[in-house]
Every structure is written in C-alpha cells, then in structure tokens.
Protein backbone atom coordinates (compact mmCIF):
# COMPACT_ATOMS: atom_id res chain seq x y z
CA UNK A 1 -6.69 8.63 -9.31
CA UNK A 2 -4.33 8.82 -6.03
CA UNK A 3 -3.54 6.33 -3.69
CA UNK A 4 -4.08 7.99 -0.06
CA UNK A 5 -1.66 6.08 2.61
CA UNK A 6 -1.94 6.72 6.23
CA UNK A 7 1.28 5.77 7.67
CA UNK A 8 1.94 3.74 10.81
CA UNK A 9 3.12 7.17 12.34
CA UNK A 10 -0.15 8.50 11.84
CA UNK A 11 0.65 10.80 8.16
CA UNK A 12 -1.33 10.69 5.17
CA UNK A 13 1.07 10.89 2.13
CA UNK A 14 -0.17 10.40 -1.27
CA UNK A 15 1.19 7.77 -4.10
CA UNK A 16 0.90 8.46 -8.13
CA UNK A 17 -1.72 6.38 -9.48
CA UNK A 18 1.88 5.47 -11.67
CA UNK A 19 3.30 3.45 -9.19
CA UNK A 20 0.37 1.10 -8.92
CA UNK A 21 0.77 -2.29 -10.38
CA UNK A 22 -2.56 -4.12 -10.72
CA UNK A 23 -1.68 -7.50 -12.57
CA UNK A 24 1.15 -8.36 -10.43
CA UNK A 25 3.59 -8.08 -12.90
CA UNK A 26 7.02 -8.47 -11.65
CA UNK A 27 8.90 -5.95 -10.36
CA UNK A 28 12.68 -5.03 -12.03
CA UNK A 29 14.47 -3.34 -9.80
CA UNK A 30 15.88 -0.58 -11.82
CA UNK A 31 20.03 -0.63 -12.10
CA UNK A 32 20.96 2.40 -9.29
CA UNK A 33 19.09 0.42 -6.83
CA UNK A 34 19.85 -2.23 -4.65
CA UNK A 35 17.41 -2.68 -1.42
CA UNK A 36 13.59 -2.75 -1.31
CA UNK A 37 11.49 -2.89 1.90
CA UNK A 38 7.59 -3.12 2.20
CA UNK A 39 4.67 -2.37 4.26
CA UNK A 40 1.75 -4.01 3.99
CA UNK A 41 -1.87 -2.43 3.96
CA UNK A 42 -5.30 -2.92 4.54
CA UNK A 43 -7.14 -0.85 1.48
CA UNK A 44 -10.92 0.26 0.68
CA UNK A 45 -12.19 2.19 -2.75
CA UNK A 46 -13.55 5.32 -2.39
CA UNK A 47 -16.72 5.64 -4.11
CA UNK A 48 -17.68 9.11 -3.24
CA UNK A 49 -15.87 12.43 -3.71
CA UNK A 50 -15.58 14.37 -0.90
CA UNK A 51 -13.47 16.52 1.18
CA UNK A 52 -13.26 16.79 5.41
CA UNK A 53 -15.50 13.77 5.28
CA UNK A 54 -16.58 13.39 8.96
CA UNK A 55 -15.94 9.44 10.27
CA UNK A 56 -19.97 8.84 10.78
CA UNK A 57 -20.11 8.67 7.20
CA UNK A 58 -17.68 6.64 6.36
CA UNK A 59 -20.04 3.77 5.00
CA UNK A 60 -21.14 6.73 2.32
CA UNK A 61 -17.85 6.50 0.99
CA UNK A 62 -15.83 3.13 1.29
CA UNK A 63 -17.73 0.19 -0.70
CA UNK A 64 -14.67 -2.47 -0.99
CA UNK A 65 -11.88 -3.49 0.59
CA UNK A 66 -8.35 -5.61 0.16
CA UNK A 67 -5.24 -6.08 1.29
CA UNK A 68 -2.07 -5.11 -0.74
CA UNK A 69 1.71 -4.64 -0.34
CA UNK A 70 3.97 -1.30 -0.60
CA UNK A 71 7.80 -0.91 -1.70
CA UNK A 72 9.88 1.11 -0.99
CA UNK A 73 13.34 1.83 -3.09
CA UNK A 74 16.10 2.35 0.39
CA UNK A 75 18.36 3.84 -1.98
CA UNK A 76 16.39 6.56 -2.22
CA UNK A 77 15.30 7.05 0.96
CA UNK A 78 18.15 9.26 2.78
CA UNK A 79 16.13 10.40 5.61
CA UNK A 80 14.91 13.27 4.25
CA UNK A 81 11.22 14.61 3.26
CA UNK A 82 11.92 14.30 -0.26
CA UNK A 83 13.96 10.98 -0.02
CA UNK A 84 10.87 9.44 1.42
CA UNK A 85 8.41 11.21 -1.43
CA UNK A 86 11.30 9.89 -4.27
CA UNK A 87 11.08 6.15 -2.90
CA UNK A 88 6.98 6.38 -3.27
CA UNK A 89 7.14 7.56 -6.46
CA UNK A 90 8.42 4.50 -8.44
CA UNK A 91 6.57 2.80 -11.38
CA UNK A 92 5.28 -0.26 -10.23
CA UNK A 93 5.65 -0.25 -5.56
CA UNK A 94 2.18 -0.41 -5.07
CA UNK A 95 0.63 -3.87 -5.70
CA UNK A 96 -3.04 -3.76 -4.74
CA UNK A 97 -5.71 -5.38 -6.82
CA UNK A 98 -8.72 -3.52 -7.46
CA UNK A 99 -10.26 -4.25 -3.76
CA UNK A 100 -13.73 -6.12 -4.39
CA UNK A 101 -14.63 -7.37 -1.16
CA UNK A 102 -17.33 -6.23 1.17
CA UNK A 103 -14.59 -6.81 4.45
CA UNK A 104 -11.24 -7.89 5.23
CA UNK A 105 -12.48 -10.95 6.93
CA UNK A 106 -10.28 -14.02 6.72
CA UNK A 107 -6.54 -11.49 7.48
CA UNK A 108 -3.67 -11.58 5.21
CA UNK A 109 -0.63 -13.75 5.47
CA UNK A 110 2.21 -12.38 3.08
CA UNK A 111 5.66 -14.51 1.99
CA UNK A 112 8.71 -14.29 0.81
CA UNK A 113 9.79 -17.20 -0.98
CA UNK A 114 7.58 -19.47 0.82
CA UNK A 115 8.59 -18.19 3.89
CA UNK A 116 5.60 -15.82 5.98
CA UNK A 117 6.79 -12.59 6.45
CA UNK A 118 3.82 -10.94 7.52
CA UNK A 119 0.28 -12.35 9.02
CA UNK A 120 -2.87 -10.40 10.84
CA UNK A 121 -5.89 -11.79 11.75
CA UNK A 122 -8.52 -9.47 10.13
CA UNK A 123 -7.26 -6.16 11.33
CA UNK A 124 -9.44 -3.81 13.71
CA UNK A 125 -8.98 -0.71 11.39
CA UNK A 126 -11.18 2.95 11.77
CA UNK A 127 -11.91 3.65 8.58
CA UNK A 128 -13.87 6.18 9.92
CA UNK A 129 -10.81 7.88 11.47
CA UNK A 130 -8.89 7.12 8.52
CA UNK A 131 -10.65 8.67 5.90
CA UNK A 132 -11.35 11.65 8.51
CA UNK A 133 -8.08 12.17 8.83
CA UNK A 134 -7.15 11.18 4.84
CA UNK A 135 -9.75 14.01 3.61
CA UNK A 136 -8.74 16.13 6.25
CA UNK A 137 -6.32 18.42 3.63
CA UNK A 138 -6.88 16.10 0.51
CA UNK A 139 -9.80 16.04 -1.88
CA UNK A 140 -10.85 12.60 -2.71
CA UNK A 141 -12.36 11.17 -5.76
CA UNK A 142 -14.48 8.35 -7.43
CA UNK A 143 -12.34 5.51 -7.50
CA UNK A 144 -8.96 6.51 -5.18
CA UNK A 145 -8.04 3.89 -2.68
CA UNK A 146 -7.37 4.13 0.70
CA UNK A 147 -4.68 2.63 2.14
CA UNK A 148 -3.55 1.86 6.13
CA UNK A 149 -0.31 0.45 7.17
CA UNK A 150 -0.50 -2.61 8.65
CA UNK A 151 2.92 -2.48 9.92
CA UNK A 152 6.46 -0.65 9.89
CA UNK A 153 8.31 -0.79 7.07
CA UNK A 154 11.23 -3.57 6.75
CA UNK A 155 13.20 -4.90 4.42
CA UNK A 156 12.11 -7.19 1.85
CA UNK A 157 15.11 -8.10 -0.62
CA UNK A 158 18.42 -7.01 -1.66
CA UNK A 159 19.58 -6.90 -5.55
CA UNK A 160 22.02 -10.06 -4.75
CA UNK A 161 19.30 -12.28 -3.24
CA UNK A 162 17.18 -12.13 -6.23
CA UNK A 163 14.74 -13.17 -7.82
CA UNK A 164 12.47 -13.50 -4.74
CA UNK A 165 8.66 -14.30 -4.95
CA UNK A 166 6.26 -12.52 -3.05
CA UNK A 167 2.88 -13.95 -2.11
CA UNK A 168 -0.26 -13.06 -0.16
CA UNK A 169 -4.21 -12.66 -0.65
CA UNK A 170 -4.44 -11.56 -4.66
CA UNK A 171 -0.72 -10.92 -4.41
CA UNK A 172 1.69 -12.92 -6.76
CA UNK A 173 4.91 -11.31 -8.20
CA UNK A 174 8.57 -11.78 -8.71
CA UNK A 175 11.55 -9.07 -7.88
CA UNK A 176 14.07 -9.20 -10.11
CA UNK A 177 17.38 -7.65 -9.88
C-alpha cells in the first residue's frame, strides 16, 4: 500500500505505507530530532488499480475521501532530494484515518493546543487532475490513498514546547518530545 502525495508545488512523491499512523497514537519524536512541521491534506482511497488513469474516470477509481495531517522531521530535511525523501520516511508522519466519506463537505479546521492552525472551507480539489497526474509514472493499487496538499508546509512544534496536542476532523494525537 503507498500513500501518493501531490505536493503544493505540483510533485507527486510517494510515502511508505510505514509511516502511516491510523489510531492516532501519539507521536515520540525520536532523540536526534528537534522540529516538526506539517501539511495538511485532502485524501480519497483508491479502489481501482490502474496506471495513466485519464481524469474522466476518476469516479472509477476514488470511492472515499478525508482529510488528514503530514509531518515532517526539519532535521532531516537539508534541502536536498534525499533530505526531503528521509523526512517522509518516518514511522508514524502520516495521520489519516481510513477515509470513509462520500465528500469532503463540511472543510477541516486543524489545532494546535486549542489554538486553529489551519481551516478550509471544503476545498475545490481535481481529483481528476490529481490522480492523472499521480498515475502518470506510478502504478496504483486497491486500497492506496491519495493525498493533496492543502497548504505549504510550516512548522508545527519544537522538542522544548512539548507535549502539544493536535486536533482536527478524525485527528486526535499528542507530540511528545
């Protein structure tokens, strides 16, 4: 199972089915790291493998959709291609439950602490483009996930200003440092 994101830049990288975290456990932020920054996204199930899947049929192959949150280590991000592909690689920086719902009606309002850090009214997203674009080089199965950017990434939390909780629609989980 991989996790396809397309980036606010327009790129389609792909996340280990290893970093996702589906209970909202909390996240430890391991020792050798000390920043974390997030992204949040809109996300649909795939239901239908496929490859160079044209946007008129994107109804074929989405059947649910959510909203989740991504995190990304800035320690290990220096800049670099494989800084970038390190930071998406950790256990546990992509919380998205299983998406259920037939739409993303209603938007997503995420917080830190209580505090919003994020809101969108239900975003205007082409799937059709997205998974276009997502299949474009990448085979997709039963059962990956799709998911878009809602926004550039910014930071979230530092190691010293920990434990911080993080909220949003079927988001609920602690960092700890």
């Amino acid at each position: 199972m991989n996790i396809l994101v397309r980036t606010v830049p327009g790129h389609t990288v792909l996340r280990p089915d290893t970093s996702w975290e589906r209970y909202n456990r909390d996240f430890y932020l391991p020792d050798d790291l000390s920043q974390i920054s997030f992204t949040p996204v809109a996300v649909a199930r795939i239901c239908k493998p496929g490859r160079c899947v044209g946007a008129r049929f994107v109804q074929r192959y989405l059947d649910a959709f959510g909203y989740g949150i991504l995190l990304y280590p800035d320690d290990l991000d220096d800049g670099s291609p494989e800084g970038f592909a390190a930071a998406g690689c950790v256990d546990g920086t992509t919380l998205i439950e299983l998406p259920e719902s037939p739409s993303l009606e209603g938007g997503c309002t995420l917080y830190r602490d209580g505090a919003a850090i994020f809101s969108t009214p239900a975003p205007a997203i082409d799937w059709g483009a997205q998974l276009e674009a997502a299949s474009r080089f990448t085979y997709i199965r039963s059962g990956d996930l799709l998911a878009v950017e809602l926004a550039a990434r910014a930071p979230l939390t530092r190691r010293e200003e920990t434990p911080v909780r993080i909220t949003g629609p079927s988001i609920d989980f602690r960092i700890i440092g």
